[in-house]
Each structure stands twice: as C-alpha cells, then as structure tokens.
C-alpha atoms as a PDB file:
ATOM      1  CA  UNK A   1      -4.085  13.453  -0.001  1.00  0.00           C
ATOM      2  CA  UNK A   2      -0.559  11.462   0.070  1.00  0.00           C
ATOM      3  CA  UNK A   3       0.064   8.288  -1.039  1.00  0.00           C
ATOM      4  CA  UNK A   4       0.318   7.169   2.993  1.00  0.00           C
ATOM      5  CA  UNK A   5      -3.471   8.219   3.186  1.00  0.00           C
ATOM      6  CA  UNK A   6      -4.123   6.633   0.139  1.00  0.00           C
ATOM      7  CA  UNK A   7      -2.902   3.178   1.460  1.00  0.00           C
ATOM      8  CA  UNK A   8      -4.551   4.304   4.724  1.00  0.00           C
ATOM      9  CA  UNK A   9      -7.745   4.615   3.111  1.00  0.00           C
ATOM     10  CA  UNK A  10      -7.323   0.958   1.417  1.00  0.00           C
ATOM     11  CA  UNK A  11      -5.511  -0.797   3.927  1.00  0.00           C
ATOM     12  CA  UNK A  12      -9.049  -2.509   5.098  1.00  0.00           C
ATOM     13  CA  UNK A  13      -8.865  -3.795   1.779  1.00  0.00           C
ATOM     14  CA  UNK A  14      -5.756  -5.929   2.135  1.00  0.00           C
ATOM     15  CA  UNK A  15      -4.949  -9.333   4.010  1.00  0.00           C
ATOM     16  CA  UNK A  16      -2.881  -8.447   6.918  1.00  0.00           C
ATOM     17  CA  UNK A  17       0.425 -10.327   5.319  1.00  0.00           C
ATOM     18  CA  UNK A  18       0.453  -8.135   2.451  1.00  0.00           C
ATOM     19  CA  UNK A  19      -0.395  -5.034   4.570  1.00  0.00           C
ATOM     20  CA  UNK A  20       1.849  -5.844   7.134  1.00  0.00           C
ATOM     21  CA  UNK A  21       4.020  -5.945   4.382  1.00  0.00           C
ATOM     22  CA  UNK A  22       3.668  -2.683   2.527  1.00  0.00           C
ATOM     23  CA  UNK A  23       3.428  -0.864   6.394  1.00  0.00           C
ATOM     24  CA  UNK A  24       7.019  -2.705   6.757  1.00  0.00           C
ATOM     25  CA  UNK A  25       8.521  -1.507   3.137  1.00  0.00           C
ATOM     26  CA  UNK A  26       7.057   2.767   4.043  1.00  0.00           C
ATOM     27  CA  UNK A  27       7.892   2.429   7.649  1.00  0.00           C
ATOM     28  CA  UNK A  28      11.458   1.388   6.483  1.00  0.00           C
ATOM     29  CA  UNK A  29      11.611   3.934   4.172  1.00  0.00           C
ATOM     30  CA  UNK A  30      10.147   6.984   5.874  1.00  0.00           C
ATOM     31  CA  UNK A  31      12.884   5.726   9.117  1.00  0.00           C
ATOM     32  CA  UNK A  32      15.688   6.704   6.568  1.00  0.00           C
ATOM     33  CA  UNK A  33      14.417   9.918   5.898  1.00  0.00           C
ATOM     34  CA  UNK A  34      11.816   9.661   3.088  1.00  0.00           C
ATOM     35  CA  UNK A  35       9.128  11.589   2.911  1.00  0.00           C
ATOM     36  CA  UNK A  36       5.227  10.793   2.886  1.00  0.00           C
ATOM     37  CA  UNK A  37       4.377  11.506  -0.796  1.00  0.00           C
ATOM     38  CA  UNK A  38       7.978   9.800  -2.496  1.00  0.00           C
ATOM     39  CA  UNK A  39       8.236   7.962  -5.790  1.00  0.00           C
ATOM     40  CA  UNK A  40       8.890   4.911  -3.226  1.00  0.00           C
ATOM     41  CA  UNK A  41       5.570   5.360  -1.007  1.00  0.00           C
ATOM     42  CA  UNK A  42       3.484   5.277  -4.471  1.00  0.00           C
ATOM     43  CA  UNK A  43       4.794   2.275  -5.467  1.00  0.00           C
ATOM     44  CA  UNK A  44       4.012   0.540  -2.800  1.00  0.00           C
ATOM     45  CA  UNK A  45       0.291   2.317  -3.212  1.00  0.00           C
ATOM     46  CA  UNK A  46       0.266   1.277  -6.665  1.00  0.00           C
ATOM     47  CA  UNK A  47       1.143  -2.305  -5.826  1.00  0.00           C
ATOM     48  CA  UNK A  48      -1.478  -2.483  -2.907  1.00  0.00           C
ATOM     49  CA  UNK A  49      -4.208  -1.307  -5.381  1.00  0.00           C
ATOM     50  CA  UNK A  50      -3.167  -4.175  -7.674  1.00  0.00           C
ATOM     51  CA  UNK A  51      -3.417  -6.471  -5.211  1.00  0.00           C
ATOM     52  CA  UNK A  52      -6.851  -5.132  -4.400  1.00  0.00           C
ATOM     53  CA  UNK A  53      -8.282  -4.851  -7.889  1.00  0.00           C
ATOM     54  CA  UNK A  54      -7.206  -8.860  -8.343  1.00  0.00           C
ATOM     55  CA  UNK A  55      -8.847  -9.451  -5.257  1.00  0.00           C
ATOM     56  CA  UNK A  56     -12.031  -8.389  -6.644  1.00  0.00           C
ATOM     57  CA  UNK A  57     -11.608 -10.107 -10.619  1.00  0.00           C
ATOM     58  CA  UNK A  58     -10.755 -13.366  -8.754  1.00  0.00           C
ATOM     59  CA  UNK A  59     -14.129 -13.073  -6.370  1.00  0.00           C
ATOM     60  CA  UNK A  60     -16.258 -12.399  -9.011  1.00  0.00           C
ATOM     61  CA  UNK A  61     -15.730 -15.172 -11.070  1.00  0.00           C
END
C-alpha cells in the first residue's frame, strides 16, 4: 500500500479544509513529477494521521 492509499484510506477521517489541503500539497507534488510513495507524500500522511489521532484525544475528553 502507498502512502496515497494510506491517506485514501483516512481521508474520511479529516475535515474537508485540512484534506483539501493535503490533496492540494500531493497533487502539487505528484504534477512536478513525484512519485506516489516519496519522502514528501508520507509527510503529508504522517501529518494527516496527527491531525486524526488529536481529533480523537480532544473528543474523548
């Protein structure tokens, strides 16, 4: 699985501002010829899981 399916599979996850954008940021960078699975692409993965994992602390308290 790439990091693309990865947010794919999370994207339900995330208000549309901050997935709008993330899809922004890897559209951007897959336009100038990055690939699906970059250093870039799981950044933006890991900061989309961050976002969701505070999500989650802050509704449970």
């Amino acid at each position: 699985m790439t990091a693309m399916d990865e947010l794919a599979s999370i994207s339900h996850l995330l208000p549309l501002p901050v997935l709008e954008d993330v899809n922004q940021r890897c559209g951007d960078w897959l336009a100038t010829g990055g690939k699906e699975d970059d250093p870039y692409i799981h950044q933006q993965l890991s900061f989309a899981n961050r976002f969701v994992k505070k999500q989650k602390e802050v509704s449970h308290k």
